[in-house]
PDB file of N, CA and C in Angstrom:
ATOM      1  N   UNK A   1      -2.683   2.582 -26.590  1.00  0.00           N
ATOM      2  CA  UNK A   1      -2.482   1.256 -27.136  1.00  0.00           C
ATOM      3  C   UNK A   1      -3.105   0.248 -26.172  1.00  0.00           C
ATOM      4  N   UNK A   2      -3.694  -1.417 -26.754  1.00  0.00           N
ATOM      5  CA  UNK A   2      -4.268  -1.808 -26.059  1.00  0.00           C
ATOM      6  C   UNK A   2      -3.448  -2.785 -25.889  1.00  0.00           C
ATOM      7  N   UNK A   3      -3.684  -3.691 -24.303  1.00  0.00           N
ATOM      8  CA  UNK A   3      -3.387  -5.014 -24.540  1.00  0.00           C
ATOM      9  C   UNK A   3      -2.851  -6.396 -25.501  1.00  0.00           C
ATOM     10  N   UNK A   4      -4.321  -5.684 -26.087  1.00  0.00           N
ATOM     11  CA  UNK A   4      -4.720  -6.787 -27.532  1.00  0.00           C
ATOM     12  C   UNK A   4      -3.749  -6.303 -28.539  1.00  0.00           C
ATOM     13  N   UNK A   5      -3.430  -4.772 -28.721  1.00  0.00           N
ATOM     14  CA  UNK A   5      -2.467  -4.811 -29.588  1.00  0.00           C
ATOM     15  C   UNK A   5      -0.828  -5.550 -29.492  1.00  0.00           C
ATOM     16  N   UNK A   6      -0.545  -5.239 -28.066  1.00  0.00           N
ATOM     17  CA  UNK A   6       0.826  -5.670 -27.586  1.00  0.00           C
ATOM     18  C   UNK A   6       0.971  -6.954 -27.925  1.00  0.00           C
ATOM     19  N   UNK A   7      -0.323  -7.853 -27.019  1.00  0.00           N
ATOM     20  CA  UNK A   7      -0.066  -9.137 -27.159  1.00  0.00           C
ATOM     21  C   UNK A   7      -0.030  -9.769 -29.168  1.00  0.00           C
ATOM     22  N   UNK A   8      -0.767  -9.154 -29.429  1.00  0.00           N
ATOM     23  CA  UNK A   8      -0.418  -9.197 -31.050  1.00  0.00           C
ATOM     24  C   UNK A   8       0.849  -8.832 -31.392  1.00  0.00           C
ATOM     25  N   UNK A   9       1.815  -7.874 -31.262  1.00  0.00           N
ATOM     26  CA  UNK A   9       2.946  -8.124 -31.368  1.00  0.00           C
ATOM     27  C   UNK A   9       3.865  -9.119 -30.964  1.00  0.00           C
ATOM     28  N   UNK A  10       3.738  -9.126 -29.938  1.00  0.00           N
ATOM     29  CA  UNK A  10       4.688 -10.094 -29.420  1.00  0.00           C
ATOM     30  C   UNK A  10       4.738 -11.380 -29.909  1.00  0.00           C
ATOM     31  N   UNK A  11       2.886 -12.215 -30.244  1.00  0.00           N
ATOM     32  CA  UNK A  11       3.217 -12.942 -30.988  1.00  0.00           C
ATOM     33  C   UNK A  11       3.429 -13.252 -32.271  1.00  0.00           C
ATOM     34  N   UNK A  12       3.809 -12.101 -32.827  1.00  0.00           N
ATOM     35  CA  UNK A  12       4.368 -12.011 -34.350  1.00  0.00           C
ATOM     36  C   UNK A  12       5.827 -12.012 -34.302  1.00  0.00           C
ATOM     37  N   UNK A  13       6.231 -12.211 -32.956  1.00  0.00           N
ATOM     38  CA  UNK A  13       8.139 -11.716 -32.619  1.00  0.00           C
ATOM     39  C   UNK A  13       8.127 -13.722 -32.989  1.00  0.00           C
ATOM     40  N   UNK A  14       9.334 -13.147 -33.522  1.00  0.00           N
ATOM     41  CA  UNK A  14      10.231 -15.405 -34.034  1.00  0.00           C
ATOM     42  C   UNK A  14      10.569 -15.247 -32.096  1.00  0.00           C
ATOM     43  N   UNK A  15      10.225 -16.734 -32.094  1.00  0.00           N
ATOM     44  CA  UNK A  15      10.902 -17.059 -30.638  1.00  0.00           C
ATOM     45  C   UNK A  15      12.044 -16.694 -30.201  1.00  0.00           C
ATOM     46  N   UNK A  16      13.156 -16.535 -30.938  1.00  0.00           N
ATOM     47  CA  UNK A  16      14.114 -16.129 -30.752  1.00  0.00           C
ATOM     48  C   UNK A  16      14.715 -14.469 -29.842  1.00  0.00           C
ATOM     49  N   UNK A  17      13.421 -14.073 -30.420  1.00  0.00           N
ATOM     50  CA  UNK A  17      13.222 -12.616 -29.732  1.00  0.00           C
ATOM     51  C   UNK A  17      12.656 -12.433 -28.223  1.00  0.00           C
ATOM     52  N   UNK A  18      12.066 -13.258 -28.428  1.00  0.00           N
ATOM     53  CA  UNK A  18      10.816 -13.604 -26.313  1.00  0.00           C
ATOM     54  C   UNK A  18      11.692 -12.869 -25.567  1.00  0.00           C
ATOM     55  N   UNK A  19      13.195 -13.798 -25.133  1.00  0.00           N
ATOM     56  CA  UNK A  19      13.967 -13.583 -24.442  1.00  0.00           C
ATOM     57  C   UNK A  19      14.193 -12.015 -24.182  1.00  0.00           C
ATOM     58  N   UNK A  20      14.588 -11.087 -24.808  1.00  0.00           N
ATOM     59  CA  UNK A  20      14.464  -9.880 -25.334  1.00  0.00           C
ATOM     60  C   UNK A  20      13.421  -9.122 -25.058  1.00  0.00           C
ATOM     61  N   UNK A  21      12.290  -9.657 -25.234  1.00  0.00           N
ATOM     62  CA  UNK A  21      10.890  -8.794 -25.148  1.00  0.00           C
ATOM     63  C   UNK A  21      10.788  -8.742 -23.488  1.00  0.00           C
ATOM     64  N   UNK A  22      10.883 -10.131 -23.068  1.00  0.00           N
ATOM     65  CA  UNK A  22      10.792 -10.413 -21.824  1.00  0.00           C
ATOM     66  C   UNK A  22      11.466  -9.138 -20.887  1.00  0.00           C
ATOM     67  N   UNK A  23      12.684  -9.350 -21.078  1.00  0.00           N
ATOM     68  CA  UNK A  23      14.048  -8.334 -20.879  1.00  0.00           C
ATOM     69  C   UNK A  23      13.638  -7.254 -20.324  1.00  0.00           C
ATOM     70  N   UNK A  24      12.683  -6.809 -21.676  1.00  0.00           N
ATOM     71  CA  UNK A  24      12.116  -5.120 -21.829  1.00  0.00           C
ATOM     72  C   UNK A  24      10.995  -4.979 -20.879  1.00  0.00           C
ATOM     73  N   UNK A  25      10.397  -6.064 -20.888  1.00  0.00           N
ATOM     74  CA  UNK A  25       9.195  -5.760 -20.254  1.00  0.00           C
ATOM     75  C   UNK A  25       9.614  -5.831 -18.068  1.00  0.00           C
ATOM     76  N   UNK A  26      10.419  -6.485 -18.515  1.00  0.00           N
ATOM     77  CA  UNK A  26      10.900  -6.492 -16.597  1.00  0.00           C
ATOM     78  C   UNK A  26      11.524  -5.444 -16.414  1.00  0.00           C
ATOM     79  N   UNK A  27      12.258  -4.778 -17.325  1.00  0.00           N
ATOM     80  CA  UNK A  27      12.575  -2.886 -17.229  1.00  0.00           C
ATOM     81  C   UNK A  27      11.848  -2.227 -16.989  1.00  0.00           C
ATOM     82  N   UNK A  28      10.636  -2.280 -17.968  1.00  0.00           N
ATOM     83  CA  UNK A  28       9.893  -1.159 -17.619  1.00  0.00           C
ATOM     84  C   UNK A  28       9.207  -0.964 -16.611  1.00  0.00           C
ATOM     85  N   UNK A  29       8.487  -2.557 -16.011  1.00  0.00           N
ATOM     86  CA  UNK A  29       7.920  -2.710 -14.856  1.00  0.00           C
ATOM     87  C   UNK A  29       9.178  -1.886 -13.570  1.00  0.00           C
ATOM     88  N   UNK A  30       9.925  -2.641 -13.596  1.00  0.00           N
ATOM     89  CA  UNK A  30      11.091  -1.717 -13.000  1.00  0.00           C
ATOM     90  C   UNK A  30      11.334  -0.511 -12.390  1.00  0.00           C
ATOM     91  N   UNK A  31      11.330   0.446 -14.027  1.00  0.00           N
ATOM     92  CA  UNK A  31      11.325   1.784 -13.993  1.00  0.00           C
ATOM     93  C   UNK A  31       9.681   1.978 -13.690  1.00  0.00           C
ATOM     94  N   UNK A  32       9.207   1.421 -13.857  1.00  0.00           N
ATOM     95  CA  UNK A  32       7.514   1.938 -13.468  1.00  0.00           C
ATOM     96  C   UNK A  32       7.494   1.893 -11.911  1.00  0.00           C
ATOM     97  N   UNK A  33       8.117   0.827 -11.484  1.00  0.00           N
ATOM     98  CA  UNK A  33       8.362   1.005 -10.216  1.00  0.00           C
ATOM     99  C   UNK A  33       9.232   1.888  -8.907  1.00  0.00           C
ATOM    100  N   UNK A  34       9.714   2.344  -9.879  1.00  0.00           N
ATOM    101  CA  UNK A  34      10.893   3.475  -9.555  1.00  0.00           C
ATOM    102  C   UNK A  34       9.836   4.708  -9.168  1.00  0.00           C
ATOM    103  N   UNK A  35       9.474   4.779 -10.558  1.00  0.00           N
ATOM    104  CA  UNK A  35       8.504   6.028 -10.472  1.00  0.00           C
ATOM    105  C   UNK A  35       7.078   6.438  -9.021  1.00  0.00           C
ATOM    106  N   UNK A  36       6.687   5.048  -8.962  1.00  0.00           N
ATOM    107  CA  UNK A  36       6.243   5.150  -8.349  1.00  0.00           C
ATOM    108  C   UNK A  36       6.744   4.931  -6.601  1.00  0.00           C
ATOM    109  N   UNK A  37       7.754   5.136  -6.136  1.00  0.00           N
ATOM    110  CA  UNK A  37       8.442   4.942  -5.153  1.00  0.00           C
ATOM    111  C   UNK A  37       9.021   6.885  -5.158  1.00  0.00           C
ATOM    112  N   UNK A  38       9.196   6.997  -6.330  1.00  0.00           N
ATOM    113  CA  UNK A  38      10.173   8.261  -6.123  1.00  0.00           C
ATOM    114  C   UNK A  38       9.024   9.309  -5.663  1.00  0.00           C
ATOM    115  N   UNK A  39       7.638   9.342  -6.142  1.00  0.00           N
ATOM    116  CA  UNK A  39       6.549  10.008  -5.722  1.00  0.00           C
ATOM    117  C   UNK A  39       6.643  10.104  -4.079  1.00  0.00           C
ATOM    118  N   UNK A  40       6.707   8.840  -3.519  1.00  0.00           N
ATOM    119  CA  UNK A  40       6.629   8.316  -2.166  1.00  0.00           C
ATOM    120  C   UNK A  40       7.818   9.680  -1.420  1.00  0.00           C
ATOM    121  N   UNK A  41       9.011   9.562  -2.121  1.00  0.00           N
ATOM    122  CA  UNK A  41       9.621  10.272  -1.197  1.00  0.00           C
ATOM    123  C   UNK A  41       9.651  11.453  -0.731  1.00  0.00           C
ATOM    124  N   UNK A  42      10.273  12.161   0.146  1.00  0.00           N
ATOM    125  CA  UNK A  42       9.935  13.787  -0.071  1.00  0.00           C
ATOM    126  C   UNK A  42      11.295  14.146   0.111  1.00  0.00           C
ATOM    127  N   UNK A  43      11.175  15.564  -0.514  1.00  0.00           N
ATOM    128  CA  UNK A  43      12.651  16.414  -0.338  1.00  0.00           C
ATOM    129  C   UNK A  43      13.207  16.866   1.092  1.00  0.00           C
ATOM    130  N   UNK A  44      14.146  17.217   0.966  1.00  0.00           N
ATOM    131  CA  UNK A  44      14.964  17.479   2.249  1.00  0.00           C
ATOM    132  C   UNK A  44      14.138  18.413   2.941  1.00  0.00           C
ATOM    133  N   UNK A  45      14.096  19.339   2.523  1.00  0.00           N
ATOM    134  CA  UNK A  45      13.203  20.534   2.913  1.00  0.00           C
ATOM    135  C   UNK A  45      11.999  19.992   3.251  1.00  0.00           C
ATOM    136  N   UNK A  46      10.997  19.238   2.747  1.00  0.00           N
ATOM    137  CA  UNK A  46       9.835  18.651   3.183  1.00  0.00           C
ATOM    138  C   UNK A  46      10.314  17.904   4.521  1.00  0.00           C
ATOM    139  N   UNK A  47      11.398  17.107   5.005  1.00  0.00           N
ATOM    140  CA  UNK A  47      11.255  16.425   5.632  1.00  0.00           C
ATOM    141  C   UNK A  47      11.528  17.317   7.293  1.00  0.00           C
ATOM    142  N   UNK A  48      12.591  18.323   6.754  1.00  0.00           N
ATOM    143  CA  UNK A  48      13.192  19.561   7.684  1.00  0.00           C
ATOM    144  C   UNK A  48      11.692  20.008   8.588  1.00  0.00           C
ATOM    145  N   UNK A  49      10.679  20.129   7.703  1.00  0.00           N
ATOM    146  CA  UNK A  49       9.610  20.827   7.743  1.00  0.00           C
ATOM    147  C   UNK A  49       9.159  20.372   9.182  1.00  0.00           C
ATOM    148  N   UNK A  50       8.737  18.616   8.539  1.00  0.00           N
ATOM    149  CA  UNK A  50       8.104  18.265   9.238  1.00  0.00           C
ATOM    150  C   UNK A  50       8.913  17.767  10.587  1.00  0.00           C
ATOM    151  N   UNK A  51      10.093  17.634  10.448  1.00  0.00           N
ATOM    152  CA  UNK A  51      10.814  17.598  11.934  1.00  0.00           C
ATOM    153  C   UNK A  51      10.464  18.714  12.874  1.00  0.00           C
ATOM    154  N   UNK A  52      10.432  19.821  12.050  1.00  0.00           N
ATOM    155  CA  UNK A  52      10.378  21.260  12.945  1.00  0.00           C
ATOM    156  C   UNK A  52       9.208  21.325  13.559  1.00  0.00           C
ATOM    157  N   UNK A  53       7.947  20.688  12.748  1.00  0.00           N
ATOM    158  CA  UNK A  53       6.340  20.998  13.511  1.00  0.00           C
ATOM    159  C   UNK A  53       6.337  19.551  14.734  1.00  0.00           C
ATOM    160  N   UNK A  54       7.130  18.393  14.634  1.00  0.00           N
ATOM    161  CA  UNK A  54       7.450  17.537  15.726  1.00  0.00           C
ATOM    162  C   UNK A  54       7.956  18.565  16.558  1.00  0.00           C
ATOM    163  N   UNK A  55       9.193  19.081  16.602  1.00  0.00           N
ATOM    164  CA  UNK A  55       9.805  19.780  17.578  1.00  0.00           C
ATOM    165  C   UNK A  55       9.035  20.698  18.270  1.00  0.00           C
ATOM    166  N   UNK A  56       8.730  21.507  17.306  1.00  0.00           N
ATOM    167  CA  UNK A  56       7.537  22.413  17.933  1.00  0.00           C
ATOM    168  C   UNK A  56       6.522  21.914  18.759  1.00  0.00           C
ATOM    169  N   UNK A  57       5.748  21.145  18.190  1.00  0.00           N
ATOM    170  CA  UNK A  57       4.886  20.470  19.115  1.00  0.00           C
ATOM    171  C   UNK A  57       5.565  19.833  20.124  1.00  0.00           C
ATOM    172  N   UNK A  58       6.636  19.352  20.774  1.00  0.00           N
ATOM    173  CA  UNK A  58       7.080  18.617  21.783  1.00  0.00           C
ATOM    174  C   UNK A  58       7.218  19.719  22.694  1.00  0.00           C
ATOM    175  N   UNK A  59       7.614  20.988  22.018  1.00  0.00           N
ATOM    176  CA  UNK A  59       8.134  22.297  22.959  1.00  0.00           C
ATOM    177  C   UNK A  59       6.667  23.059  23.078  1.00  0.00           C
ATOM    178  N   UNK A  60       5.615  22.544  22.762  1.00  0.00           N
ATOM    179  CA  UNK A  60       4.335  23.349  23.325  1.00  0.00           C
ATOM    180  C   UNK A  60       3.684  22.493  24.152  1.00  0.00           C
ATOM    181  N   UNK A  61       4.407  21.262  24.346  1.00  0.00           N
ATOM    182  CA  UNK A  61       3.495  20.346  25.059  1.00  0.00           C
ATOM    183  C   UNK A  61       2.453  20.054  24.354  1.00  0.00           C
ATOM    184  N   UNK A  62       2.265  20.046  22.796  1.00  0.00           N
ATOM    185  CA  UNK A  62       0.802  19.586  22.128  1.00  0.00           C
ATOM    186  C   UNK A  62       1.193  18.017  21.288  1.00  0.00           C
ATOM    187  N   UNK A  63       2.071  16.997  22.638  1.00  0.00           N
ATOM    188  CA  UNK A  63       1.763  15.492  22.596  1.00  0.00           C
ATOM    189  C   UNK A  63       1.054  14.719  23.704  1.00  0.00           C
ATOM    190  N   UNK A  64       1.109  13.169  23.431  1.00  0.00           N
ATOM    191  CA  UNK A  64       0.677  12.430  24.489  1.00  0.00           C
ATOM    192  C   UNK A  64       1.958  11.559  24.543  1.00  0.00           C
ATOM    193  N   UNK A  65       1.876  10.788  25.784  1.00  0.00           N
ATOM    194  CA  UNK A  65       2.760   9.822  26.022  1.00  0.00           C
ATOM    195  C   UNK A  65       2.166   8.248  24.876  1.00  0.00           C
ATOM    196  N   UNK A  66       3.470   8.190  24.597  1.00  0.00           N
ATOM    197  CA  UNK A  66       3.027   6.440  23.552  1.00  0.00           C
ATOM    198  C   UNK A  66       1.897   5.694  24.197  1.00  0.00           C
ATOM    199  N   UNK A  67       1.825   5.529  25.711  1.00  0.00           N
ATOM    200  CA  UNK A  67       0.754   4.089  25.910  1.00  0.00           C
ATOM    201  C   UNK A  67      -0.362   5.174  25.968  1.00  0.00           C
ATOM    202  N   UNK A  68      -0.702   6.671  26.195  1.00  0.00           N
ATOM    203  CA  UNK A  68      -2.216   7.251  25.759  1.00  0.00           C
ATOM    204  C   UNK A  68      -2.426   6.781  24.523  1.00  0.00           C
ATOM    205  N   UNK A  69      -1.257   7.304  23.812  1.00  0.00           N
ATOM    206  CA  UNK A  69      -1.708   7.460  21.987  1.00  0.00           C
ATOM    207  C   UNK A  69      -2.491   6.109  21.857  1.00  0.00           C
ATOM    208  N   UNK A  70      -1.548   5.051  21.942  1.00  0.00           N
ATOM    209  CA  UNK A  70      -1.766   3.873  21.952  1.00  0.00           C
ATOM    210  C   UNK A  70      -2.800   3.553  21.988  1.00  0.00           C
ATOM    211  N   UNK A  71      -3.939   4.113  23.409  1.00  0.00           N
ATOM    212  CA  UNK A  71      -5.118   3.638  24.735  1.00  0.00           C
ATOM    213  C   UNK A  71      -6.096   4.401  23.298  1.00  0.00           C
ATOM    214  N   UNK A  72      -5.923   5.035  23.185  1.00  0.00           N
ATOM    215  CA  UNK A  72      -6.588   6.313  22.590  1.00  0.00           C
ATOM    216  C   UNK A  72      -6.950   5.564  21.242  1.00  0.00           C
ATOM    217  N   UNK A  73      -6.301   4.787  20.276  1.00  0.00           N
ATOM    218  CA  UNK A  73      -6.002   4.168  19.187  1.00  0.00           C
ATOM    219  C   UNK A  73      -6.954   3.222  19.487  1.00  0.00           C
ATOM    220  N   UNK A  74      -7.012   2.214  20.243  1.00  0.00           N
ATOM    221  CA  UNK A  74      -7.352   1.187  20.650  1.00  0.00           C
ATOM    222  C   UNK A  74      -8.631   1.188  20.403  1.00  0.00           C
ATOM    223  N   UNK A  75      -9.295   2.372  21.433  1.00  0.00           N
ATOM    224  CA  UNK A  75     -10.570   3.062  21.864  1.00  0.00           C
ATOM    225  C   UNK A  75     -11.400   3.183  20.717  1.00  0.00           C
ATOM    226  N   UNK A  76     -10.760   3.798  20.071  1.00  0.00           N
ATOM    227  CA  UNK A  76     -11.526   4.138  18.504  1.00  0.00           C
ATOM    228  C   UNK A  76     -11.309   3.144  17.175  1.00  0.00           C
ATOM    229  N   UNK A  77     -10.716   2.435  17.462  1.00  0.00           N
ATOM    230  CA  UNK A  77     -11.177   0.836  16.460  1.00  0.00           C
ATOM    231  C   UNK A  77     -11.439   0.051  17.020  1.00  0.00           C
ATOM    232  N   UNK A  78     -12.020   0.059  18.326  1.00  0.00           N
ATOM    233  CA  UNK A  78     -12.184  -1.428  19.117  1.00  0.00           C
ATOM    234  C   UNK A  78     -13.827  -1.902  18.676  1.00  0.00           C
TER     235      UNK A  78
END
C-alpha cells in the first residue's frame, strides 16, 4: 500500500474520526518502535557468552590498559 493511498483515506475520514486515526497511528509508530529496539537486545545466553570471552580474555592477558586503548584510538582517527 502506498502513501497516496493512506493519505486518501484518511481524508475521506469526517473530522470527527482524525482524533482516532491519529491515536492509531502513534501506536503503531510505537509498536514499530518496540520492534525495533527488541532486535537491539540479546538473550541471556548471548550476553553470558559474551561476559565469558571478556573473562577469558582478562585471564589470558589478551587486554590493554584503558589510557593504551584510548592512545591507540586516538592514533587511528587522528
Amino acid at each position: 500500500m502506498s502513501y497516496e493511498t493512506v493519505m486518501e483515506q484518511i481524508k475521506a475520514l469526517p473530522e470527527e474520526c482524525l482524533d482516532d486515526a491519529s491515536k492509531y497511528i502513534d501506536f503503531l509508530l510505537y509498536q514499530y518502535g518496540l520492534n525495533k529496539m527488541n532486535s537491539l537486545m540479546e538473550t541471556e545466553e548471548e550476553f553470558n557468552k559474551k561476559m565469558q570471552k571478556g573473562y577469558d580474555d582478562k585471564a589470558q592477558g589478551r587486554v590493554k590498559p584503558l589510557k593504551e586503548a584510548f592512545s591507540d584510538i586516538k592514533k587511528r582517527f587522528a
